[in-house]
Protein backbone atom coordinates (compact mmCIF):
# COMPACT_ATOMS: atom_id res chain seq x y z
CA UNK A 1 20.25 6.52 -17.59
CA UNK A 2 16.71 7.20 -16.55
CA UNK A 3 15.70 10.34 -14.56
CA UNK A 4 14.42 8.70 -11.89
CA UNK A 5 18.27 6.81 -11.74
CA UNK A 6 19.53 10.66 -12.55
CA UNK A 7 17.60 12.34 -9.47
CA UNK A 8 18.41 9.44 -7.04
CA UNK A 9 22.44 10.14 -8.19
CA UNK A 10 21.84 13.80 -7.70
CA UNK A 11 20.53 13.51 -4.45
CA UNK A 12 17.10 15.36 -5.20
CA UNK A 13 14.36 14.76 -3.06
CA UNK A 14 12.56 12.28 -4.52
CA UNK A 15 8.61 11.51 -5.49
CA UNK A 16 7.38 8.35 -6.46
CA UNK A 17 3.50 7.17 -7.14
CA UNK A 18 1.89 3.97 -6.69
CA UNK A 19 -0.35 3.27 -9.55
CA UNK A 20 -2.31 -0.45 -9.90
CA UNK A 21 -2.93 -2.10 -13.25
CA UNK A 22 -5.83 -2.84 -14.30
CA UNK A 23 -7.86 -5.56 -13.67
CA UNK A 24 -8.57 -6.47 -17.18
CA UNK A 25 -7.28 -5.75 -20.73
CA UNK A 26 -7.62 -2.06 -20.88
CA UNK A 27 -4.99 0.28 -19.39
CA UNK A 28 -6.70 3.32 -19.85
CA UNK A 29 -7.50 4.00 -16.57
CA UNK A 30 -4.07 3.57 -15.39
CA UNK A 31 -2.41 5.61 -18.46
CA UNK A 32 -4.95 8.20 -17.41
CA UNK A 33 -3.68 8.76 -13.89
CA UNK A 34 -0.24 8.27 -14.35
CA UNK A 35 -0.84 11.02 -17.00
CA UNK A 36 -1.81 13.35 -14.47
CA UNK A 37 1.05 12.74 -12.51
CA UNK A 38 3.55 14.14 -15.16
CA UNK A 39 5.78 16.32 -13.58
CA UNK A 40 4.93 15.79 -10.33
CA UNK A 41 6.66 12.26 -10.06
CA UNK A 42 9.90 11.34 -10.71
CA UNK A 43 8.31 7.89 -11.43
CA UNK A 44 5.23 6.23 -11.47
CA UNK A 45 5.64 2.86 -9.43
CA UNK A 46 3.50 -0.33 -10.94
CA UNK A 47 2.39 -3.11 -8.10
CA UNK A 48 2.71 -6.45 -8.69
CA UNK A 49 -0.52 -8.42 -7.01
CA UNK A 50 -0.49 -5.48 -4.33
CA UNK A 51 -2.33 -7.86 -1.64
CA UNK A 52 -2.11 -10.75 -3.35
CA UNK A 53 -5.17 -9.04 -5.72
CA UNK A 54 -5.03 -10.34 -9.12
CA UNK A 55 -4.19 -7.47 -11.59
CA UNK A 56 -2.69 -7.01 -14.92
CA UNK A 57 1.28 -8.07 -15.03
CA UNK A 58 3.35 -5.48 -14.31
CA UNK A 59 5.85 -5.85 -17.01
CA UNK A 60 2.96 -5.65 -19.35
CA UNK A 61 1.18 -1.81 -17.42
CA UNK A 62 4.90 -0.86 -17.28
CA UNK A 63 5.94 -1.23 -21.24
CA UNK A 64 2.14 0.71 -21.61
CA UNK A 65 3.49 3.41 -19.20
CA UNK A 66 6.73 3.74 -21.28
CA UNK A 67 5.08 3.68 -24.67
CA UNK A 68 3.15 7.04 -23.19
CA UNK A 69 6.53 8.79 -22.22
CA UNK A 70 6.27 7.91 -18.30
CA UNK A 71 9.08 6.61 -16.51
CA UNK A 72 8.23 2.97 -14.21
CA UNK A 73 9.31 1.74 -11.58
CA UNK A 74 8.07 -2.44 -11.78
CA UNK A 75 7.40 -4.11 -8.78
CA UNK A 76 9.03 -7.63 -8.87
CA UNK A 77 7.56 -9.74 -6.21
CA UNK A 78 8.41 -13.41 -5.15
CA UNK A 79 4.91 -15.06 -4.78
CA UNK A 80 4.13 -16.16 -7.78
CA UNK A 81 7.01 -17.41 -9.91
CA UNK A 82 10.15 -19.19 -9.65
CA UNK A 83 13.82 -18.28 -10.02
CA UNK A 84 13.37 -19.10 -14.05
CA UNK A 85 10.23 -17.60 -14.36
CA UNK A 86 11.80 -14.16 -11.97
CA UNK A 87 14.97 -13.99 -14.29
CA UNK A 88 12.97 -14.32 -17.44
CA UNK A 89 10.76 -11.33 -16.93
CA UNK A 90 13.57 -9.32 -15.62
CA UNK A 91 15.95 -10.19 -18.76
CA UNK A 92 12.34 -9.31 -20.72
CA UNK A 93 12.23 -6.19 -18.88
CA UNK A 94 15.68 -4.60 -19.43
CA UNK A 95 14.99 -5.74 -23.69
CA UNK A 96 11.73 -3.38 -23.19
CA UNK A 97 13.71 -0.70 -21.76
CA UNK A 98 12.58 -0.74 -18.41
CA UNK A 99 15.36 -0.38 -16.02
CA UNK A 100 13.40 0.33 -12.70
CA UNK A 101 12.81 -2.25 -10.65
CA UNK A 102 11.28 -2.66 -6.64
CA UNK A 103 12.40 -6.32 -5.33
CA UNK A 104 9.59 -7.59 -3.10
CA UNK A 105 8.70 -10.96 -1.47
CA UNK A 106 4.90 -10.24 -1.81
CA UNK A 107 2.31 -10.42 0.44
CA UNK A 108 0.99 -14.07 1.65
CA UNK A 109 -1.25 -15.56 -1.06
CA UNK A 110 -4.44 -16.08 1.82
CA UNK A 111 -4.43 -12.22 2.09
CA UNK A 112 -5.66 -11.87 -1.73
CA UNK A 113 -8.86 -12.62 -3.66
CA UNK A 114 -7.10 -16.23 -5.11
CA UNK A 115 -6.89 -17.37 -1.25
CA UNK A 116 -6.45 -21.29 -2.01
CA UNK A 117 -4.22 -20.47 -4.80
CA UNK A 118 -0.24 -22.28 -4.18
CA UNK A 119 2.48 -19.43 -3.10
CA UNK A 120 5.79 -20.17 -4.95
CA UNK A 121 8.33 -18.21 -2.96
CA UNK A 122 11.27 -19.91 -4.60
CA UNK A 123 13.33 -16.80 -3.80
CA UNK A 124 12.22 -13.97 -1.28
CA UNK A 125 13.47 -10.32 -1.43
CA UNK A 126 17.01 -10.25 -0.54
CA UNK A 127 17.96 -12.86 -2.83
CA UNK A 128 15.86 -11.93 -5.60
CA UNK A 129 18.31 -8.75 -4.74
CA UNK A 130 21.38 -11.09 -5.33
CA UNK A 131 19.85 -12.63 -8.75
CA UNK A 132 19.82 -8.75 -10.24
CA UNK A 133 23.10 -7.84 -9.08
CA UNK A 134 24.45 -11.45 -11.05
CA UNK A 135 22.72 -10.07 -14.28
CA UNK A 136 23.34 -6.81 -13.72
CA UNK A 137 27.27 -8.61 -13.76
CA UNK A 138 26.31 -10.95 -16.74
CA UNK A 139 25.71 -14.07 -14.57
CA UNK A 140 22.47 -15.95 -13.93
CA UNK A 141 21.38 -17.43 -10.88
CA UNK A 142 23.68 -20.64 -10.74
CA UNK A 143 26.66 -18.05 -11.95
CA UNK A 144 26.68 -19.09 -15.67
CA UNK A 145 27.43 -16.38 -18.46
CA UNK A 146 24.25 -14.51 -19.69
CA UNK A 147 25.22 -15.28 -23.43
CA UNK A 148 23.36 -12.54 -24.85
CA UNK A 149 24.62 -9.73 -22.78
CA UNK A 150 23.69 -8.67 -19.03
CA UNK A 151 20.66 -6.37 -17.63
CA UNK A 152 21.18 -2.95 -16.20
CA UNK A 153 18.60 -2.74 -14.05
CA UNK A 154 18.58 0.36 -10.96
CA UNK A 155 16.73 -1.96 -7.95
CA UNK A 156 15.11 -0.97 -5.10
CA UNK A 157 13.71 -2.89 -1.98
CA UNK A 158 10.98 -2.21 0.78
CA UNK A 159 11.76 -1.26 4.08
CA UNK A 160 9.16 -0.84 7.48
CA UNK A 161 10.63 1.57 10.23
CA UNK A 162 7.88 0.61 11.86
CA UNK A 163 8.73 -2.96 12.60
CA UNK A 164 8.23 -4.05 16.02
CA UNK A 165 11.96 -5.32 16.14
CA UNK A 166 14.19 -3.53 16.26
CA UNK A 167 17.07 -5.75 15.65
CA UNK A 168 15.55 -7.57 12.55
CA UNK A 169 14.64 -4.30 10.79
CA UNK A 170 18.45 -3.65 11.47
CA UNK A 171 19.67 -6.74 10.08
CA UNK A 172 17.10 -6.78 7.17
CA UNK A 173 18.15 -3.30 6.23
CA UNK A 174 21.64 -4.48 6.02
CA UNK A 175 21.03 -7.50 4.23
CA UNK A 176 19.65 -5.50 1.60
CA UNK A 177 22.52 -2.85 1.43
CA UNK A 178 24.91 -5.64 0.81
CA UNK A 179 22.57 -7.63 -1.76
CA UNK A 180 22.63 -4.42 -3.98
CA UNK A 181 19.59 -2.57 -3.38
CA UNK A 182 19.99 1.15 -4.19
CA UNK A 183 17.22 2.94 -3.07
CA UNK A 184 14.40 1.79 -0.55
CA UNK A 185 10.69 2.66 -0.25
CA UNK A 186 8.89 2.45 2.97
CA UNK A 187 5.65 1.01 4.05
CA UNK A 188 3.13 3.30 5.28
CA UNK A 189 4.27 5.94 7.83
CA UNK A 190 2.55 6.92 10.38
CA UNK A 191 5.02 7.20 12.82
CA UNK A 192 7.43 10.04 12.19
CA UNK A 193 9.71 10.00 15.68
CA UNK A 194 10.04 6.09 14.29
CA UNK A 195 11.07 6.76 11.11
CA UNK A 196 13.05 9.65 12.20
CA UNK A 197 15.24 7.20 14.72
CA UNK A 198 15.58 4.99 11.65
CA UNK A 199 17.33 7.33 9.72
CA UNK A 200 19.75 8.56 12.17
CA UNK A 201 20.73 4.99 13.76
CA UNK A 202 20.18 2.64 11.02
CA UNK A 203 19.92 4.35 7.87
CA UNK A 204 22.66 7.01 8.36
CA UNK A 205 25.99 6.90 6.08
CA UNK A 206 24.24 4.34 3.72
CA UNK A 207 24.08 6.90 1.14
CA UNK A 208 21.06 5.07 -0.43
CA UNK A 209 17.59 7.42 -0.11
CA UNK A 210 14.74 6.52 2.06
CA UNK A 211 11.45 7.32 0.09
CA UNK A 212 8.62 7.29 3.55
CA UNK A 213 5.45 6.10 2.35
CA UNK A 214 2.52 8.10 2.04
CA UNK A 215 -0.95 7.21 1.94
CA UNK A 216 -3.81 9.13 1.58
CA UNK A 217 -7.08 8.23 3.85
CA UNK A 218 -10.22 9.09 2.39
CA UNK A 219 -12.51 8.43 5.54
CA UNK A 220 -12.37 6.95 9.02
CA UNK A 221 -13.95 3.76 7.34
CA UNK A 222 -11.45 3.70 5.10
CA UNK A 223 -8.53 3.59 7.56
CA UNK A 224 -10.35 0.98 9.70
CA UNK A 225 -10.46 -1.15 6.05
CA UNK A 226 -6.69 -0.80 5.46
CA UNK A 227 -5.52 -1.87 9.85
CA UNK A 228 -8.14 -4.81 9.14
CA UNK A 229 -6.82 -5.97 5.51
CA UNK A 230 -3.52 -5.20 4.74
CA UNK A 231 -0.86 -6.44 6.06
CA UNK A 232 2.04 -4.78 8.57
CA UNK A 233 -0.03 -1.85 8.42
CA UNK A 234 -1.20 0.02 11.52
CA UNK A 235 -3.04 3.64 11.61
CA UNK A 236 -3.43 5.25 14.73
CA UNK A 237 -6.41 6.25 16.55
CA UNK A 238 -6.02 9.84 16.52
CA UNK A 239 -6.00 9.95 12.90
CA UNK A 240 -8.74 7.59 12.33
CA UNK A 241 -10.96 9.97 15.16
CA UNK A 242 -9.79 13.17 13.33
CA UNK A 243 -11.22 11.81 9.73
CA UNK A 244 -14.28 10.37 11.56
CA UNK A 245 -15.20 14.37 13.29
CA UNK A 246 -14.26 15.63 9.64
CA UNK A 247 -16.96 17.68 7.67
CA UNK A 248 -15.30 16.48 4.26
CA UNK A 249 -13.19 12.86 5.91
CA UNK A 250 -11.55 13.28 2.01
CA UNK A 251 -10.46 16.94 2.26
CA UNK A 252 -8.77 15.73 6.14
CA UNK A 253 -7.20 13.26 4.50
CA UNK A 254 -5.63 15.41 1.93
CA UNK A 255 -4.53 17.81 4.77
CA UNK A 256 -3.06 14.45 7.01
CA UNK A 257 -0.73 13.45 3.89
CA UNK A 258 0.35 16.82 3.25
CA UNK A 259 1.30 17.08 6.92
CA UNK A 260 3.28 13.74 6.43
CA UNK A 261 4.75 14.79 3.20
CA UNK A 262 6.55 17.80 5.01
CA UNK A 263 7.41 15.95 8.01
CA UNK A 264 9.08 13.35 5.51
CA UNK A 265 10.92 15.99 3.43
CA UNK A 266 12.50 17.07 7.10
CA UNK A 267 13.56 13.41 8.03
CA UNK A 268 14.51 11.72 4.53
CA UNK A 269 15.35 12.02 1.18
CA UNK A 270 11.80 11.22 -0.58
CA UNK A 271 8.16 10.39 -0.46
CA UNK A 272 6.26 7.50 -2.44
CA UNK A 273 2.73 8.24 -2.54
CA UNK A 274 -0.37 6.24 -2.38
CA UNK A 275 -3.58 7.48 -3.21
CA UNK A 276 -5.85 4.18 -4.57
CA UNK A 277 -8.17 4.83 -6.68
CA UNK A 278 -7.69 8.80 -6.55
CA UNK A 279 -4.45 9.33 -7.91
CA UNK A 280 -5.60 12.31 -9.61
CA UNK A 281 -5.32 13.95 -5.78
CA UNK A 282 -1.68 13.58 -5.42
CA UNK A 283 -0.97 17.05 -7.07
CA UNK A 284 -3.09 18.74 -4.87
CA UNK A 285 -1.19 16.84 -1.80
CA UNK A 286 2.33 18.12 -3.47
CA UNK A 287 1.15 21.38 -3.34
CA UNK A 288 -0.47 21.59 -0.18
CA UNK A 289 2.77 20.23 1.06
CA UNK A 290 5.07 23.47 -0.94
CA UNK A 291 6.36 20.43 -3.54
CA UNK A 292 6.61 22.32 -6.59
CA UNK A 293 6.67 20.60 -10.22
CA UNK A 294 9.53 18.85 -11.68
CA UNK A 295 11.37 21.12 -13.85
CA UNK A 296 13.98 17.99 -15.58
């Protein structure tokens, strides 16, 4: 069992990072900040085309992660391959020992830097949700025997408390819950009274954690990039006015997540943080926030 699996069973409040691969052959810049992160993560969690942005595989950056003693979580995500091609790298992932897994549609191919590539979307979330619970049961898609023995992989799906509907963040929820996903990360929060209402009328008695997504805003400019370019995503305008009136807009923005970090640890039962580019900041966040190292 891994310790991220362990801490999710113990019901410790739990801390997940977002780390890209690279773009290119060389990890090092990835190993480098996940290294950082020892101790202060309970896993480091790998994106797969974040954006639709073309990046290393993810089954590749998270058998590099491993090899340095750091615990993935690999993003799985619907966009690009096929039910063979999804069930292949998942069988290839529980053979290379990773046993984390996030199930994600993906974001729309026109958002990315390929934008007249073809989107597969053979399966999207939920039922790439119902293909690992068959081969975590020794069945394959169509429900034929996996001959050489069944995956045991711990999956997670995304979840946005922030959706504008009510009703189909309900039902979504629930669809996931019953396809087999055991712990959920959140998009970006920015909205604690929503997230908050989530997890006392939707989310209650599930018994499956809620990690609220953290992200940390390096300027006013920055925050303006991320409403324009990625997708579901919307800052307010008090927090893009306080970074703008900053003296140091990166210092605010390590004060804003810690702020969100304790508000989270007061609503749900984890954080998964997202720092691009300056992972190496996340400790100082954990702190600010009174998170102290991970002693297991």
């Amino acid at each position: 069992m891994t310790s991220f699996r362990t801490a999710v069973e113990a019901g410790e409040f739990l801390i997940t990072a977002e780390v890209a691969p690279p773009k290119g052959g060389d990890p090092i810049q990835m190993v480098k900040m996940a290294q950082l992160l020892k101790k202060r993560v309970h896993a480091i969690n790998i994106t797969d085309g974040s954006r639709a942005v073309l990046r290393m595989s993810p089954l590749a950056a998270s058998v590099i992660l491993l090899q340095q003693g750091i615990e993935p979580i690999c993003q799985v995500a619907c966009r690009d391959r096929n039910r063979i091609g999804l069930q292949a790298d998942l069988m290839g992932a529980h053979a290379l020992g990773i046993r984390n897994i996030l199930a994600l549609t993906g974001d729309p191919v026109k958002a990315g830097d390929h934008p007249d590539c073809k989107g597969v979307f053979d399966l999207e979330s939920v039922r790439l949700l119902q293909a690992i619970d068959k081969m975590n049961r020794g069945l394959d898609w169509n429900e034929k025997p996996l001959t050489d023995g069944a995956t045991d992989l711990f999956v997670g799906a995304a979840v946005d408390p922030q959706l504008a509907s009510w009703s189909g963040l309900q039902s979504r929820f629930e669809r996931k819950l019953q396809a087999g996903a055991q712990f959920f990360q959140s998009q970006l929060i920015t909205d604690f009274d929503r997230l908050e209402k989530f997890m006392t009328q939707i989310a209650a008695g599930t018994n499956k954690p809620i990690l609220a997504g953290i992200f940390l805003l390096k300027s006013a400019k920055n925050a303006e990039f991320i409403n324009r370019c990625v997708p579901g995503v919307n800052i307010p305008q008090h927090i893009i006015d306080r970074l703008a009136s900053a003296t140091d807009p990166l210092e605010e923005g390590i004060a804003i997540a810690a702020e969100q970090v304790k508000l989270a640890r007061q609503i749900c039962q984890g954080v998964h943080m997202m720092a691009v580019k300056r992972e190496d900041l996340i400790p100082q966040i954990l702190d600010l926030a009174g998170i102290p190292p991970i002693t297991n």
